[in-house]
Protein backbone atom coordinates (compact mmCIF):
# COMPACT_ATOMS: atom_id res chain seq x y z
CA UNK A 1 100.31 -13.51 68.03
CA UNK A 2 97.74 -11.93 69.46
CA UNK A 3 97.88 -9.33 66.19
CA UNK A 4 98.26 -11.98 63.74
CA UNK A 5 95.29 -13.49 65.23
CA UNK A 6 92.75 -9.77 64.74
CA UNK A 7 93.64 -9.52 61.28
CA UNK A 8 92.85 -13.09 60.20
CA UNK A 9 89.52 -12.61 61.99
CA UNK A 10 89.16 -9.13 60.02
CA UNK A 11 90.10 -10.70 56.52
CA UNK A 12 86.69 -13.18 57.46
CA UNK A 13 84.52 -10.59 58.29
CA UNK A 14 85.28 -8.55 54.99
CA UNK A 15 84.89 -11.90 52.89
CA UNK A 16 81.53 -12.19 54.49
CA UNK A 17 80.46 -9.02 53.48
CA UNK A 18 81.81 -9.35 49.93
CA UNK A 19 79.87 -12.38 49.51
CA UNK A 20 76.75 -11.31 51.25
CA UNK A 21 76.82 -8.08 48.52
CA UNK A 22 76.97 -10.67 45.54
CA UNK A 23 74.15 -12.54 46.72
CA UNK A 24 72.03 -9.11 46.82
CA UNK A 25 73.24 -7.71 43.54
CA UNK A 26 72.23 -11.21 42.03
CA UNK A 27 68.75 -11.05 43.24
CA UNK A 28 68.31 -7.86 42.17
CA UNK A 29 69.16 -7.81 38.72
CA UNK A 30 66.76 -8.21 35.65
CA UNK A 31 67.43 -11.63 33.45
CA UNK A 32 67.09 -11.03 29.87
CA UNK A 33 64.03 -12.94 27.85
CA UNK A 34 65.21 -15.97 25.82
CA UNK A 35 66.20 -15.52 22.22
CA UNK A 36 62.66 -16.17 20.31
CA UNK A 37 60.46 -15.40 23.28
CA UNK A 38 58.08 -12.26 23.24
CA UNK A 39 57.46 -10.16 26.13
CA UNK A 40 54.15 -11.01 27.53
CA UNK A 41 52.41 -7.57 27.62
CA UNK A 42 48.40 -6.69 28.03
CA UNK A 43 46.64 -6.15 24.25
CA UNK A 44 43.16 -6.57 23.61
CA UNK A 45 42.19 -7.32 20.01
CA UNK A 46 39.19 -6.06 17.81
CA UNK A 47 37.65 -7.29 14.78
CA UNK A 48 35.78 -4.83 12.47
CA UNK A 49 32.51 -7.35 10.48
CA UNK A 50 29.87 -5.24 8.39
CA UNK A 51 27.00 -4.72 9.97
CA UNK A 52 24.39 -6.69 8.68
CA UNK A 53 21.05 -5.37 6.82
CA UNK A 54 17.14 -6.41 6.50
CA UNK A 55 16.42 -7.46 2.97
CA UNK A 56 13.85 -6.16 1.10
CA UNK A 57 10.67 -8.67 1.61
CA UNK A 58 9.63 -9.77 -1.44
CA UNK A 59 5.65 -9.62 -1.19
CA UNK A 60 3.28 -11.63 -2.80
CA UNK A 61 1.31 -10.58 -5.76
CA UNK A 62 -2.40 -10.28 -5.61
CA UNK A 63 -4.72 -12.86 -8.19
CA UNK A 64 -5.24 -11.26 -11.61
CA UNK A 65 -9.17 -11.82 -12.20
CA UNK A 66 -9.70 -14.54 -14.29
CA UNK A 67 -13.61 -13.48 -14.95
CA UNK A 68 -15.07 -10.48 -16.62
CA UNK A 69 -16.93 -7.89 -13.12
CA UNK A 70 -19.96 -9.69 -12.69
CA UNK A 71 -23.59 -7.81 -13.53
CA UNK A 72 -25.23 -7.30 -10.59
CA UNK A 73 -28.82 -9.00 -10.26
CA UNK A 74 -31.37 -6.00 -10.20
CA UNK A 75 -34.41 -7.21 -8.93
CA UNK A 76 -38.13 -4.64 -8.69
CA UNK A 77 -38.96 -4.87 -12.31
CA UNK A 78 -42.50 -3.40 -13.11
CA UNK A 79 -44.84 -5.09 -15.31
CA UNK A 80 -44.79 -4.57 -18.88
CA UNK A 81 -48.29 -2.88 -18.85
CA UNK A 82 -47.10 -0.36 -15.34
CA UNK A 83 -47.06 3.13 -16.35
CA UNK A 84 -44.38 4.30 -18.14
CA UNK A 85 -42.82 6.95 -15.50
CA UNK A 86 -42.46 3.52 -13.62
CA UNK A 87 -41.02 1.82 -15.94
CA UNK A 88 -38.34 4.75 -16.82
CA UNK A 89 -37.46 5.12 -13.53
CA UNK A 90 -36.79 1.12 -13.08
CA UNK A 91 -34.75 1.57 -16.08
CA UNK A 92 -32.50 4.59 -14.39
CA UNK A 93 -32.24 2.69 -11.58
CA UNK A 94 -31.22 -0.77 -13.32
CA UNK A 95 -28.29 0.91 -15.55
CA UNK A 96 -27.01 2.92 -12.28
CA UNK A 97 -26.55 -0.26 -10.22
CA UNK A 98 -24.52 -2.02 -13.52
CA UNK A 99 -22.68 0.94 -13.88
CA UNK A 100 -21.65 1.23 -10.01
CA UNK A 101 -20.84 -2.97 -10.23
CA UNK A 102 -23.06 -3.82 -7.61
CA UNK A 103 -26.70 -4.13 -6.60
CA UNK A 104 -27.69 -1.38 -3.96
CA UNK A 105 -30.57 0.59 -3.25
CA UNK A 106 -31.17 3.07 -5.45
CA UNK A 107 -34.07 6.06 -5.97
CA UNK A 108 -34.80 7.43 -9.29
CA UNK A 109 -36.74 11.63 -8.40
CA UNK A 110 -38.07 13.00 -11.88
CA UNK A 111 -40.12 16.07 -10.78
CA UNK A 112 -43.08 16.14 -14.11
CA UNK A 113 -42.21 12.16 -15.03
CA UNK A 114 -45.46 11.61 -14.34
CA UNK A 115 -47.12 13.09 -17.32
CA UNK A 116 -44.25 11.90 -19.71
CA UNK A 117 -47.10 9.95 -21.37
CA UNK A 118 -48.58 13.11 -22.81
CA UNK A 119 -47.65 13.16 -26.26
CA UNK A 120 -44.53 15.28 -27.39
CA UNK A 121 -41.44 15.78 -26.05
CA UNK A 122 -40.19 16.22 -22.41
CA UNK A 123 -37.01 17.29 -21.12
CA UNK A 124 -36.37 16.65 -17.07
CA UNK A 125 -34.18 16.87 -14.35
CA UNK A 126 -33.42 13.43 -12.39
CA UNK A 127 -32.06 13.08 -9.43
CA UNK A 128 -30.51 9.51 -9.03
CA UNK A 129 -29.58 7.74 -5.16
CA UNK A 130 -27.59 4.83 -5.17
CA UNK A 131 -26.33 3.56 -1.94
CA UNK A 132 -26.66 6.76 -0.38
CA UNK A 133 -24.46 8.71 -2.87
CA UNK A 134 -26.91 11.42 -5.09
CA UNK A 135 -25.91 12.42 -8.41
CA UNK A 136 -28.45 14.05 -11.17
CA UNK A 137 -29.13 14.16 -15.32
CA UNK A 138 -31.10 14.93 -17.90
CA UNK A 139 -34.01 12.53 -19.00
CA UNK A 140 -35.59 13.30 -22.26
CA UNK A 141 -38.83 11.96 -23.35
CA UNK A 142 -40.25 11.25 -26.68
CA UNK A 143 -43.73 10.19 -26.11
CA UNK A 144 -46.48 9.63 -28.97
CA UNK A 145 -49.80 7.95 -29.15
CA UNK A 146 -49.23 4.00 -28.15
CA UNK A 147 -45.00 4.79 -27.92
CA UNK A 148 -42.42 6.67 -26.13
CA UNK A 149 -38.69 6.41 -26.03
CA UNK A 150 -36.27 8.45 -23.51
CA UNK A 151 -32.87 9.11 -23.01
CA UNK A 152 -30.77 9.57 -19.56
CA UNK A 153 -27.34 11.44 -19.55
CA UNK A 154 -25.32 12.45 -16.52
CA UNK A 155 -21.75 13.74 -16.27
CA UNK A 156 -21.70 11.77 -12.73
CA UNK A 157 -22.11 7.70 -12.33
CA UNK A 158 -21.77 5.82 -9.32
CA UNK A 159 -18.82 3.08 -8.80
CA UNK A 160 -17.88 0.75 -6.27
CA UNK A 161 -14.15 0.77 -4.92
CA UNK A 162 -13.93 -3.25 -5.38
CA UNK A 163 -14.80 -2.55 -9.18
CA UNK A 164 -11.68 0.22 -9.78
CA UNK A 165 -9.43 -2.44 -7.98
CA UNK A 166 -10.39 -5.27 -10.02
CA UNK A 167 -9.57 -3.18 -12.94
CA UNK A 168 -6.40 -2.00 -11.84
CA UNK A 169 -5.26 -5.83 -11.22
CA UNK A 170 -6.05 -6.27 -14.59
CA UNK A 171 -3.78 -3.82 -15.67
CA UNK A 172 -0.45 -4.82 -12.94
CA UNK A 173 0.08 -8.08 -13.13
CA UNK A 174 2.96 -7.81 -10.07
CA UNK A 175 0.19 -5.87 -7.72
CA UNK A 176 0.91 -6.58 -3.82
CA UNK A 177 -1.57 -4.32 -2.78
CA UNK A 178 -4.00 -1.43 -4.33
CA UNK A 179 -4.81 1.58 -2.75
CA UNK A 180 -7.50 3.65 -4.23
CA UNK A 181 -8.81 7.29 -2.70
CA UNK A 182 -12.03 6.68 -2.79
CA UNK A 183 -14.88 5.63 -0.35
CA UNK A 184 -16.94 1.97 -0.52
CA UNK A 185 -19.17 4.19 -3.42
CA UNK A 186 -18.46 6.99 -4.81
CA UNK A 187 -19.87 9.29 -7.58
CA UNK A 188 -17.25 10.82 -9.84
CA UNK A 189 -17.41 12.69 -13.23
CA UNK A 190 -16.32 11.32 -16.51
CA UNK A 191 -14.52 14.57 -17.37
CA UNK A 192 -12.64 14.32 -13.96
CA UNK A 193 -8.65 13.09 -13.45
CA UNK A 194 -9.68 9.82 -12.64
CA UNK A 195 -9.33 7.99 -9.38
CA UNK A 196 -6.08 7.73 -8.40
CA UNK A 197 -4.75 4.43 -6.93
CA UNK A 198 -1.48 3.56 -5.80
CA UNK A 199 0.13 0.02 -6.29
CA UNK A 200 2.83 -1.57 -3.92
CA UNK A 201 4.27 -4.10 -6.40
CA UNK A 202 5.85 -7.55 -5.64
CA UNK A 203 9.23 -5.61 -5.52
CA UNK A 204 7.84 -3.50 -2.86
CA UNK A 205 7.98 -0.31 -4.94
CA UNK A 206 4.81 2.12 -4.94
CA UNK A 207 3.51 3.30 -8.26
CA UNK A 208 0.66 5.63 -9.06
CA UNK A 209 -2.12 4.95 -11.36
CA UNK A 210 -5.15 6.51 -12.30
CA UNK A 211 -8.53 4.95 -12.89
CA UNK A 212 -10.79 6.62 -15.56
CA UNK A 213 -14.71 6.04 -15.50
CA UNK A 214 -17.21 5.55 -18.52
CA UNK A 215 -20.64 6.38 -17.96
CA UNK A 216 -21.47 2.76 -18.42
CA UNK A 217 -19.28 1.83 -15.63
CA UNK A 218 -16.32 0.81 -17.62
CA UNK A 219 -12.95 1.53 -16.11
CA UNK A 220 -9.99 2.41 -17.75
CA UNK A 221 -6.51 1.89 -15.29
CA UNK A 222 -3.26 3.86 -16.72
CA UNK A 223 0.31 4.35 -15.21
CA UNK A 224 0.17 8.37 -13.69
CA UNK A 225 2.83 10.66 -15.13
């Protein structure tokens, strides 16, 4: 009995064990995901937008001048009866400052002028200051007994910058803004290139022009090749 009674108490202890094994093994083991299901896994996601760019500005367009440039008031006329190298030089002086589009100060120098009256004919050399800007020509005299009539040429006239823009907004209608090179007065020749300008139009696009000066003062704007 007492052997019968050792093996039944070895048969429990095995059983034990056996069970205490399935218990581990069922802890352990992985458990398949669910039909459908997706593994939950670490992504990160990125979205690819254009990148955004300034448009253009579109600018505003300067007033197109409604009036003909203005003559300029010239004031420092001489009497009629003055002498008449006064009165020639008033005259320089006077067609200078409508020329340029502006009254300024200007000096008339005519080395001789003084004895234009003398009858016959007199040929000087001028030298003409407005604003501050010299240029010089040729005044010819035709004087006679109670009469005299004289001429003034120059390859050179004087101009005011606000006077070339004005023109050239006459010309673009869709001007933004004019740049000419040029100071506040300038002198230029009539046989030069011309003043050039550039215009930023309403667009915002840059063009070149070139402003062409008369010896009256007129100004001629065209588009530069």
């Amino acid at each position: 009995m007492v052997l019968s009674g050792q093996r039944l108490r070895f048969g429990l202890a095995v059983f034990g064990l056996s069970a205490l094994a399935v218990f581990l093994l069922s802890a352990c083991s992985d458990s398949k995901p669910e039909a459908g299901s997706t593994p939950s896994t670490g992504s990160s996601s990125s979205s690819s937008a254009p990148i955004p760019t300034a448009s253009t500005p579109a600018l505003t367009p300067l007033p197109t001048p409604s009036k003909p440039w203005p003559t300029p008031k010239v004031t420092g006329a001489p009497e009629n009866d003055a002498p008449l190298a006064d009165r020639i030089r008033f005259a320089i002086a006077k067609q200078a400052q409508i020329a340029a589009g502006k009254a300024a100060t200007t000096t008339v120098k005519c080395p001789g002028i003084e004895t234009a009256e003398t009858p016959g004919k007199h040929e000087l050399t001028c030298t003409v200051t407005y604003a501050g800007k010299p240029y010089s020509g040729t005044l010819t005299i035709d004087a006679k007994q109670y009469s005299a009539s004289y001429k003034f040429t120059s390859e050179s006239v004087a101009i005011v910058r606000a006077k070339v823009v004005d023109a050239v907004l006459r010309t673009v209608t869709d001007a933004a803004k004019v740049t000419c090179t040029m100071d506040d007065v300038a002198v230029v020749k009539h046989s030069d290139a011309g003043i050039a300008c550039d215009v930023t139009t309403t667009a915002n696009a840059v063009q070149p022009y070139k402003a062409q000066v008369s010896g009256n003062g007129q100004v001629l704007v065209a588009k530069a090749s």
